[in-house]
C-alpha atoms as a PDB file:
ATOM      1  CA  UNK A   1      -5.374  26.052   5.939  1.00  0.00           C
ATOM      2  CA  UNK A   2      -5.758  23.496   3.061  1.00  0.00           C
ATOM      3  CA  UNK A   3      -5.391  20.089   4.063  1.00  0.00           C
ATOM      4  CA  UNK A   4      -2.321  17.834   3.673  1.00  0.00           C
ATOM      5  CA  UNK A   5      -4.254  15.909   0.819  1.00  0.00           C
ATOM      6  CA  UNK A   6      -5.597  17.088  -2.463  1.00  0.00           C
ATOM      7  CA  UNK A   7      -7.729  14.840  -4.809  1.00  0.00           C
ATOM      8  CA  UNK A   8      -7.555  15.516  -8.357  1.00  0.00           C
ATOM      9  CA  UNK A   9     -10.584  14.069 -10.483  1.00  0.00           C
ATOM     10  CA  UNK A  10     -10.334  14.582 -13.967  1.00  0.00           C
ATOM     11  CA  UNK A  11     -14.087  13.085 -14.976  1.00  0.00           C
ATOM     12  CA  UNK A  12     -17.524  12.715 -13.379  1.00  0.00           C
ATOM     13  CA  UNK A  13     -17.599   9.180 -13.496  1.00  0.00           C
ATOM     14  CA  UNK A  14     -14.945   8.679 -10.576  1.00  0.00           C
ATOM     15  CA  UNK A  15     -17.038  10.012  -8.478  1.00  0.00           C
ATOM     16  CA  UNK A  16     -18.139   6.674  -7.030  1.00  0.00           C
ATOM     17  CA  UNK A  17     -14.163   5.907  -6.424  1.00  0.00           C
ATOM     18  CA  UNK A  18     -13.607   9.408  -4.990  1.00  0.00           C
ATOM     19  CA  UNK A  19     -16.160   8.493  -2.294  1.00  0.00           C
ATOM     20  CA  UNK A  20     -14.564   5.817  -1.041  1.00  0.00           C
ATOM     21  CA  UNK A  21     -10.639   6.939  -0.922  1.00  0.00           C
ATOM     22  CA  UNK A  22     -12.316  10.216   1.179  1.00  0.00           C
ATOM     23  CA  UNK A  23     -14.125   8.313   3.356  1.00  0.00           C
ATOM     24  CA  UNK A  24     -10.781   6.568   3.830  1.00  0.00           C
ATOM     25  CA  UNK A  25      -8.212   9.093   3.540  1.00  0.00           C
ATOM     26  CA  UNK A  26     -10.090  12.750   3.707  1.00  0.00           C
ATOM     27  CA  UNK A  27      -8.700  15.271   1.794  1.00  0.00           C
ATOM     28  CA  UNK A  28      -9.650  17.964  -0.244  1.00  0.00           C
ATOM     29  CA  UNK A  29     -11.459  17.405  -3.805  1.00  0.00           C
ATOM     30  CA  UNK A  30     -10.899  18.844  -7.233  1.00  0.00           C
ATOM     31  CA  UNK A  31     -13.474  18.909  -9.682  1.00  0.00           C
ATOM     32  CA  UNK A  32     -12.151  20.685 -13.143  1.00  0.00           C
ATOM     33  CA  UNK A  33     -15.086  20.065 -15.206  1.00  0.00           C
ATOM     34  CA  UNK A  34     -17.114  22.802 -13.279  1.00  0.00           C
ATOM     35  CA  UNK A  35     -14.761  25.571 -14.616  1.00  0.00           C
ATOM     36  CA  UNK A  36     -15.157  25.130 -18.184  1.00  0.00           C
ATOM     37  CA  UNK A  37     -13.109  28.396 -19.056  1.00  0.00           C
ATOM     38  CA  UNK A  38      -9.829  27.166 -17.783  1.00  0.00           C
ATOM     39  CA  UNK A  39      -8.163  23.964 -19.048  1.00  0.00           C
ATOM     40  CA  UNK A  40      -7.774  21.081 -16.480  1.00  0.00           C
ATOM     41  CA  UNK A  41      -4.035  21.754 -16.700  1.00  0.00           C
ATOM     42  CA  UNK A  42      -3.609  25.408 -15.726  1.00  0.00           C
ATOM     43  CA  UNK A  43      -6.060  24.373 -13.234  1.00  0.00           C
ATOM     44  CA  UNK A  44      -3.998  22.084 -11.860  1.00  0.00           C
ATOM     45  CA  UNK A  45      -0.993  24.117 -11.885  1.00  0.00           C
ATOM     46  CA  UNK A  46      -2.659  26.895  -9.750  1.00  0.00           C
ATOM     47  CA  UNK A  47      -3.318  24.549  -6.308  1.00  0.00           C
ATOM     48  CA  UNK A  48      -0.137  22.109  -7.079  1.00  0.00           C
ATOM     49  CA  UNK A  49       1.777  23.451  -4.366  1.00  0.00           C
ATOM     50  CA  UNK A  50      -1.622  24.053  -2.037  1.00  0.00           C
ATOM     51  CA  UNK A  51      -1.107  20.040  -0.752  1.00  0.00           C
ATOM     52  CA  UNK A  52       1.971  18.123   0.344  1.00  0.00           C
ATOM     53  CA  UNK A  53       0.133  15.357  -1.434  1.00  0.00           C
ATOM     54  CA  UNK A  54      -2.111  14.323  -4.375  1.00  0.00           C
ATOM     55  CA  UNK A  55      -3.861  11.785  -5.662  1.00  0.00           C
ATOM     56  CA  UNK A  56      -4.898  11.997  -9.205  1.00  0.00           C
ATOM     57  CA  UNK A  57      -7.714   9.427 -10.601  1.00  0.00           C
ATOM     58  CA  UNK A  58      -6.265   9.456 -14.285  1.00  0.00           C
ATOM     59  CA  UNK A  59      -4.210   7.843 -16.944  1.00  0.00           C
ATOM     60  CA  UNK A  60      -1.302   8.542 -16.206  1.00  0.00           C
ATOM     61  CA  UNK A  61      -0.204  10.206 -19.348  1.00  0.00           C
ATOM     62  CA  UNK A  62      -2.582  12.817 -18.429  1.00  0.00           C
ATOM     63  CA  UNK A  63      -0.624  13.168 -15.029  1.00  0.00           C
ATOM     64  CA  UNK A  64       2.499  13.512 -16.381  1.00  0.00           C
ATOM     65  CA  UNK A  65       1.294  16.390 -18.955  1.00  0.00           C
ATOM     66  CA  UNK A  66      -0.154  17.823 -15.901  1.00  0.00           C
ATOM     67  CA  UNK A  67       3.079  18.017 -14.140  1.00  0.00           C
ATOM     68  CA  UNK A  68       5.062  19.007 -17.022  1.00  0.00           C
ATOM     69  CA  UNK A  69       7.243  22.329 -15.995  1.00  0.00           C
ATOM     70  CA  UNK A  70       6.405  21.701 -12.441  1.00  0.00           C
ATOM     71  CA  UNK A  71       8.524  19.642 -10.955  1.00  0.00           C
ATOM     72  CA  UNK A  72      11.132  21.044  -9.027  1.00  0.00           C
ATOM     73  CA  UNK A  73      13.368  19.270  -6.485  1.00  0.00           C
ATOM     74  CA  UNK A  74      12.477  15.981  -4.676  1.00  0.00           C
ATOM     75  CA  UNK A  75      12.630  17.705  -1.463  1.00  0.00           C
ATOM     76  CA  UNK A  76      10.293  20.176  -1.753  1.00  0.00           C
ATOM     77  CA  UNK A  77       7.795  18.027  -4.944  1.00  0.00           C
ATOM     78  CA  UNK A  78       4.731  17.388  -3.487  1.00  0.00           C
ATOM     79  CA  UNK A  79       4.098  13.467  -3.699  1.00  0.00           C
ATOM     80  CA  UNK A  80       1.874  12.180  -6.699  1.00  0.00           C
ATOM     81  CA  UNK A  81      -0.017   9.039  -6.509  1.00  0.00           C
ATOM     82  CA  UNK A  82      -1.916   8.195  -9.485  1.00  0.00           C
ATOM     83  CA  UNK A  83      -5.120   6.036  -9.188  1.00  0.00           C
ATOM     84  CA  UNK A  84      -6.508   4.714 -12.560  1.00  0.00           C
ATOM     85  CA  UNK A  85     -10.459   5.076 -12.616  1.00  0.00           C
ATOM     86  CA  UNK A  86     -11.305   1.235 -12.283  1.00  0.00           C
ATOM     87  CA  UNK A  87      -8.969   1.182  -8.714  1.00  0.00           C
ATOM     88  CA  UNK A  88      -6.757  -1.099  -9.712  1.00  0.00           C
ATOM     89  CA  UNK A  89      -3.104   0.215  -9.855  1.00  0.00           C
ATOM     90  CA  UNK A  90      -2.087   3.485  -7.061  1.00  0.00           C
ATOM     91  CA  UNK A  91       1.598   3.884  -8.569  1.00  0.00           C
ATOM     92  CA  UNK A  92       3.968   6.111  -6.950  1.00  0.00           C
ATOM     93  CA  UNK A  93       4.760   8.546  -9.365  1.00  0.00           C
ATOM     94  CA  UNK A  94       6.190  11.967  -8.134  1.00  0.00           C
ATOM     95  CA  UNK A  95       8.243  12.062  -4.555  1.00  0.00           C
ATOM     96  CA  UNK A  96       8.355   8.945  -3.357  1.00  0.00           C
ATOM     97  CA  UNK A  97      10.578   8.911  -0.763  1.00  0.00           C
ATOM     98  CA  UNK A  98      10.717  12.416   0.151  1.00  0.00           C
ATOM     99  CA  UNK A  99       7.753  13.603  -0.265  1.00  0.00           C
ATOM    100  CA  UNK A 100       5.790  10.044   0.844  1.00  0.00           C
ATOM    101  CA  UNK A 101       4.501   9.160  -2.396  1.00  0.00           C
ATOM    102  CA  UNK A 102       5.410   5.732  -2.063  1.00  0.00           C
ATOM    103  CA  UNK A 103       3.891   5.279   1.690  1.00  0.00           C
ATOM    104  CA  UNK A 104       0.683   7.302   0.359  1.00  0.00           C
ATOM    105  CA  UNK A 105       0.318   4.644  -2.349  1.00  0.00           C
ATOM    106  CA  UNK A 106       0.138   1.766   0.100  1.00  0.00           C
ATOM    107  CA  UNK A 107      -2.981   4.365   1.797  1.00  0.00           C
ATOM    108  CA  UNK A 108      -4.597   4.270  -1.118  1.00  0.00           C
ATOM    109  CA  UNK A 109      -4.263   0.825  -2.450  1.00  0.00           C
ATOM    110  CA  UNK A 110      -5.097  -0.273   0.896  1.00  0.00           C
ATOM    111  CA  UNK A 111      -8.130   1.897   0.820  1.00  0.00           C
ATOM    112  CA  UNK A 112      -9.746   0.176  -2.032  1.00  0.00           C
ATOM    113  CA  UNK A 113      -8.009  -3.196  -2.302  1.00  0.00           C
ATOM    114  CA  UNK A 114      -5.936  -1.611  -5.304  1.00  0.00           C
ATOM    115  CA  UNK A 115      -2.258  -2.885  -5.967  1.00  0.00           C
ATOM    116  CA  UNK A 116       0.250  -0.263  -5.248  1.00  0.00           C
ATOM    117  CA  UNK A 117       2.853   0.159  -7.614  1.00  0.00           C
ATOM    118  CA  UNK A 118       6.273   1.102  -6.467  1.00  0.00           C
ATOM    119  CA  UNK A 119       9.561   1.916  -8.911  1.00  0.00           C
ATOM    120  CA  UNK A 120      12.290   3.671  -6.573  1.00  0.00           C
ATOM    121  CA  UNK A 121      15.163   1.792  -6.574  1.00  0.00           C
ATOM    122  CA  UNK A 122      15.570   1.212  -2.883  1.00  0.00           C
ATOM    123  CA  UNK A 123      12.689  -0.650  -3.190  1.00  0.00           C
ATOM    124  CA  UNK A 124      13.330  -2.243  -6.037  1.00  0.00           C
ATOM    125  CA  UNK A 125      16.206  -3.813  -4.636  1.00  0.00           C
ATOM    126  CA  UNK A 126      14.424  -5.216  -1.344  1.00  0.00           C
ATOM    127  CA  UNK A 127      13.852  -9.294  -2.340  1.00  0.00           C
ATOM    128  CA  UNK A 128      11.761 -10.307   0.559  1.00  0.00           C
ATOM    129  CA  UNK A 129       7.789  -9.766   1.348  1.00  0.00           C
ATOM    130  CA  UNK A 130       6.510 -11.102   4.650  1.00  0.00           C
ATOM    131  CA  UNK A 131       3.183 -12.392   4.996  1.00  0.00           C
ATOM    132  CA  UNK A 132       2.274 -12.212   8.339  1.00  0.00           C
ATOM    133  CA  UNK A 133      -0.780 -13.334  10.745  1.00  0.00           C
ATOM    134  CA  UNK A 134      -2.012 -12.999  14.122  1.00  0.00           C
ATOM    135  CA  UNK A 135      -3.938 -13.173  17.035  1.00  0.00           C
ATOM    136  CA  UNK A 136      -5.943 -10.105  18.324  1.00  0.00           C
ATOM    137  CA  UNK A 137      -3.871  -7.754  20.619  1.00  0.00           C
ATOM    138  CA  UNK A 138      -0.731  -9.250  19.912  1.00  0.00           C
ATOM    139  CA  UNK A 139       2.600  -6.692  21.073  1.00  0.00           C
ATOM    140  CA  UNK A 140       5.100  -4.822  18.841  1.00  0.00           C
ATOM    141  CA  UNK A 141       7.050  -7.338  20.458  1.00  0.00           C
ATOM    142  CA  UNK A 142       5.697 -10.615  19.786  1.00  0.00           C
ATOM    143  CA  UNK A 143       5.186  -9.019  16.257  1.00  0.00           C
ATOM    144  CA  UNK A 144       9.477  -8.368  16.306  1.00  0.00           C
ATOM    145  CA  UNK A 145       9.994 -11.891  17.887  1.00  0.00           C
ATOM    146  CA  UNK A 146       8.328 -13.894  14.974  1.00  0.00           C
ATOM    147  CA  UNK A 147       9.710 -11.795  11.778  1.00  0.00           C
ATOM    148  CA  UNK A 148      13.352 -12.163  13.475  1.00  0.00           C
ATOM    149  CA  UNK A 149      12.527 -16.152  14.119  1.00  0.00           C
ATOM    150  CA  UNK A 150      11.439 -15.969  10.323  1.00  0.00           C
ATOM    151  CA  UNK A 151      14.134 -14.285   8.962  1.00  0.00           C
ATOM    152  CA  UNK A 152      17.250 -16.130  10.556  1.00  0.00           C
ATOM    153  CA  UNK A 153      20.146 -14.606   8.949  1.00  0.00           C
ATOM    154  CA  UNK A 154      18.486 -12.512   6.258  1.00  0.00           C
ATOM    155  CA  UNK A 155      17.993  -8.730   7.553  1.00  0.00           C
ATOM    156  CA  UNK A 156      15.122  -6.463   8.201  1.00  0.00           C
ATOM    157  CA  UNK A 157      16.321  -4.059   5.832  1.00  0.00           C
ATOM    158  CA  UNK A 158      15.971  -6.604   3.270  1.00  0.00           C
ATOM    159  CA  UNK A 159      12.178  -6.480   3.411  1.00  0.00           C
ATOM    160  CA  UNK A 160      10.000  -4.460   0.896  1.00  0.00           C
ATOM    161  CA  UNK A 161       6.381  -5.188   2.595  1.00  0.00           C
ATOM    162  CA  UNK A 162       4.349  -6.860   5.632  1.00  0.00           C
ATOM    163  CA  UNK A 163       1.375  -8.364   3.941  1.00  0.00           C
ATOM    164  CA  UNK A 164      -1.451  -9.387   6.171  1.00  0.00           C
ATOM    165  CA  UNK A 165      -5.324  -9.473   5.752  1.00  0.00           C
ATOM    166  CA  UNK A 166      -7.733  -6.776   6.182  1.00  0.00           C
ATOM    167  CA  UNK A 167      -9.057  -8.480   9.696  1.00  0.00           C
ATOM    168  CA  UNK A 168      -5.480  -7.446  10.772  1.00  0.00           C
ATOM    169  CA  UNK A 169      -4.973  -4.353   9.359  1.00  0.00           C
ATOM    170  CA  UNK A 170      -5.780  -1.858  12.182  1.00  0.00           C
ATOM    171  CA  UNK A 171      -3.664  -4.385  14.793  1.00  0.00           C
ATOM    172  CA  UNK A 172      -1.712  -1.939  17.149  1.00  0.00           C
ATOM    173  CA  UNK A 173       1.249  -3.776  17.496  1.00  0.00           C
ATOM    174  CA  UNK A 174       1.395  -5.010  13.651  1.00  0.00           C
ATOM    175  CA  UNK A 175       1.181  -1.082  12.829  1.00  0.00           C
ATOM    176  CA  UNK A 176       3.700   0.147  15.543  1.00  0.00           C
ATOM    177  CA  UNK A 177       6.249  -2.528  14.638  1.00  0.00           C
ATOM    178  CA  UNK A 178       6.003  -1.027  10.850  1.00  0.00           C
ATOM    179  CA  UNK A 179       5.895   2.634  12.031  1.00  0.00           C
ATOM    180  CA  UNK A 180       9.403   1.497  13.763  1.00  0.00           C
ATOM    181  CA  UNK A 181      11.039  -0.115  11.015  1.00  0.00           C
ATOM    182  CA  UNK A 182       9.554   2.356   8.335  1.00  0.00           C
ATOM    183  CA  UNK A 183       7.940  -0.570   6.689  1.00  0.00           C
ATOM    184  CA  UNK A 184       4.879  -0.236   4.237  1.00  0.00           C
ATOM    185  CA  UNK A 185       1.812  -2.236   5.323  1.00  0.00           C
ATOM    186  CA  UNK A 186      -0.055  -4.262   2.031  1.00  0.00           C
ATOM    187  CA  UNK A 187      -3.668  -5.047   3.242  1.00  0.00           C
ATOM    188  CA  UNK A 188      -5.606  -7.745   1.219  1.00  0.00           C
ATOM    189  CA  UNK A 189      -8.851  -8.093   1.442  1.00  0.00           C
ATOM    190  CA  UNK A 190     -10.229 -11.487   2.896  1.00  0.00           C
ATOM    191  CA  UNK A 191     -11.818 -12.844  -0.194  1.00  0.00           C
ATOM    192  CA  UNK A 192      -8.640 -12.417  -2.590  1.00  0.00           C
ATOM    193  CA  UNK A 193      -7.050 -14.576  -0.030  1.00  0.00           C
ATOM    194  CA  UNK A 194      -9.945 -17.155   0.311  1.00  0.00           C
ATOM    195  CA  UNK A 195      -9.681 -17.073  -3.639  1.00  0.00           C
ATOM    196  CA  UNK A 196      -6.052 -18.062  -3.623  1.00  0.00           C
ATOM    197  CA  UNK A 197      -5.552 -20.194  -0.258  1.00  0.00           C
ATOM    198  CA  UNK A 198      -2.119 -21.052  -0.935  1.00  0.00           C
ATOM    199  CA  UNK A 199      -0.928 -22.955   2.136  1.00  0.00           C
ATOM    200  CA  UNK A 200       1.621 -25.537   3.323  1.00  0.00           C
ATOM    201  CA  UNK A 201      -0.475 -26.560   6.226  1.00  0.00           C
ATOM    202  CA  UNK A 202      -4.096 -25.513   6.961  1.00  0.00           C
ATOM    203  CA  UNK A 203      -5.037 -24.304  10.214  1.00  0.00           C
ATOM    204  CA  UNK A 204      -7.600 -25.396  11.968  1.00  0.00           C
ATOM    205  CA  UNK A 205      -7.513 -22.350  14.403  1.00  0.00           C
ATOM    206  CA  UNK A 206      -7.196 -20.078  11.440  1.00  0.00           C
ATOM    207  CA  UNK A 207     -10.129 -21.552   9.716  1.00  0.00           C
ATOM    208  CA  UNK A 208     -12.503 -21.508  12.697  1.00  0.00           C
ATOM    209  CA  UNK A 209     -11.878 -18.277  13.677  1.00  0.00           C
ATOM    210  CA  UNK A 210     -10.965 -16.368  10.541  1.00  0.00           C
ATOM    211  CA  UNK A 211     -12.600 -18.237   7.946  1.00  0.00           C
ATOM    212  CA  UNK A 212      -8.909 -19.216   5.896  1.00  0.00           C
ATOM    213  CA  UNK A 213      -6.900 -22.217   5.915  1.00  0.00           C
ATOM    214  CA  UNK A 214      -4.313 -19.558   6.346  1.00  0.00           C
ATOM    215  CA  UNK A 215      -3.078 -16.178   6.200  1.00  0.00           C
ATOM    216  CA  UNK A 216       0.732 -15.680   6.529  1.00  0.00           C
ATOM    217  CA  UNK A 217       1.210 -17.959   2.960  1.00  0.00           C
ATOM    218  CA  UNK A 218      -1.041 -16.790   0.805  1.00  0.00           C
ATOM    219  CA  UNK A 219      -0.552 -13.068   1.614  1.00  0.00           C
ATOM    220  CA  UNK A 220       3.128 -13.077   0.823  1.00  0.00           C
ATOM    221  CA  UNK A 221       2.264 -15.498  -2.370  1.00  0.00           C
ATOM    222  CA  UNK A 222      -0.024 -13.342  -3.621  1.00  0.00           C
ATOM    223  CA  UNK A 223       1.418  -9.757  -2.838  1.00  0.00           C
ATOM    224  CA  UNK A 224       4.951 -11.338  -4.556  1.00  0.00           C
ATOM    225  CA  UNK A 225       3.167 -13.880  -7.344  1.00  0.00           C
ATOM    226  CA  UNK A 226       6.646 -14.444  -8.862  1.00  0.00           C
ATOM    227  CA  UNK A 227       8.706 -15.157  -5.432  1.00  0.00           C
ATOM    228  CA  UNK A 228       9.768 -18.385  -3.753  1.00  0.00           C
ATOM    229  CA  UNK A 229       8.250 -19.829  -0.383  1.00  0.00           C
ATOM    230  CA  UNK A 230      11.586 -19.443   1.663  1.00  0.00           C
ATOM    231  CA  UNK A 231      10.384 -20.032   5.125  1.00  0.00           C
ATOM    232  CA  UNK A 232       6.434 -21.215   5.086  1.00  0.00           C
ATOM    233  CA  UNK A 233       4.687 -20.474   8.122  1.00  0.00           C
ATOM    234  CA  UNK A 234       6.359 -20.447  11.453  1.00  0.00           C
ATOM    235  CA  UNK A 235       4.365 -19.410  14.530  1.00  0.00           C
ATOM    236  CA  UNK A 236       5.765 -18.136  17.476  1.00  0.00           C
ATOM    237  CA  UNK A 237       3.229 -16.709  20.405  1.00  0.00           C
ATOM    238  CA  UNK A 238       0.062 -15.944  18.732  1.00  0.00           C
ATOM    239  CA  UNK A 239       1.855 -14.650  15.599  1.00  0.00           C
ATOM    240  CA  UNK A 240       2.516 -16.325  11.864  1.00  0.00           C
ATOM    241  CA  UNK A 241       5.048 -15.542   9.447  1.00  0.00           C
ATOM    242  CA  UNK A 242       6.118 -17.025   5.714  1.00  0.00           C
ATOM    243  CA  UNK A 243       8.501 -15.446   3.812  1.00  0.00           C
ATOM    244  CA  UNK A 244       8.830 -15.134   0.173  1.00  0.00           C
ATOM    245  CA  UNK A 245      11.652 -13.907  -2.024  1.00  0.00           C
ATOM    246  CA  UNK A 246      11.347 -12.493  -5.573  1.00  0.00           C
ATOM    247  CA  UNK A 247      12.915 -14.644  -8.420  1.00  0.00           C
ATOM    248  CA  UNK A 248      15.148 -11.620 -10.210  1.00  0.00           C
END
């Protein structure tokens, strides 16, 4: 059985990148160039319905003559996330609510400290990003204690992303309280923070034993650049929050 993921190069030189998102994310790999005789697109066409998922490493005027005359139905679509070869954008392109395109582009920016790029309207319509930061171990429900304290009146469902840094990104209860409110995860990557240390009030616990003035702030600031500090950082039991909404 093929796996859920395919991976769609479409030159040689992304090899490097390819390395790295499989190491991350498995899946199976497509290299085109080896079969000469058959253009990239029939190629393509042959194994698009082998995966639920794909990520293609090109412009993405290439991936949307590859999918031209084989889209169907967003229920059945497989999702398409399209990675451009320096690893800076993963934009949902194809599926992204049904067929996880929009969940698989947070994966893959994560992966590689891309941005992921996101243009469903439900989404689109969310105003708030949470930065959040915490303390090793914390619970699902210290991590649903804080956000509510954050977010007073304003409601969950509100909420486009969690941001946090990569020294939290594998935190059980951070990733269980998302998996319960179906909430993408944004990881950053501890130098983009320490390059943009956006804060109200440093922390001297936070500096000592993460190496940042802060987290919650600058996470949100960053993953929302043209947002509004709403609530800067409140701390309840081991866990940080700021929220940030977007200026529409």
């Amino acid at each position: 059985m093929n796996p859920r993921l395919g991976i769609w190069l479409v030159r040689p030189e992304s090899e490097t990148l390819v390395t790295v998102l499989q190491n991350q994310l498995g899946g199976m790999l497509y290299r085109p160039w080896l079969n000469p005789a058959v253009t990239q697109k029939d190629q393509f066409a042959a194994v698009y319905r082998l995966h639920k998922q794909w990520i293609m490493i090109a412009a993405s005027g290439i991936a949307v003559r590859f999918l031209d005359g084989l889209a169907q139905d967003k229920h059945t679509d497989p999702a398409v996330v399209v990675l451009d070869e320096a690893g800076r954008f993963a934009v949902s392109l194809l599926a992204g609510h049904e067929g996880g395109a929009n969940r698989l582009a947070y994966r893959v920016a994560n992966a590689i400290g891309a941005v992921p790029v996101i243009t469903t309207a439900t989404e689109a319509l969310k105003p708030l990003v949470v930065g959040i930061g915490c303390r090793k171990n914390v619970s699902v429900e210290q991590i649903a204690a804080a956000v509510k304290q954050a977010l007073g009146e304003r409601q969950l469902i509100e909420v486009r992303e969690l941001v946090t840094i990569d020294l939290k990104a594998n935190e059980p209860g951070l990733l269980e309280f998302c998996e319960q409110h179906d909430l993408p995860l944004r990881v950053l990557a501890s130098a983009t923070v320490a390059a943009r240390p956006w804060i109200t009030k440093a922390s001297d616990w936070v500096q000592q034993n993460v190496g940042l003035p802060g987290v919650c702030e600058p996470c949100a600031l960053i993953a929302s650049p043209r947002g509004k500090l709403i609530v800067p950082k409140m701390a309840l039991n081991g866990v940080a929050v700021a929220v940030i909404e977007d200026n529409q």
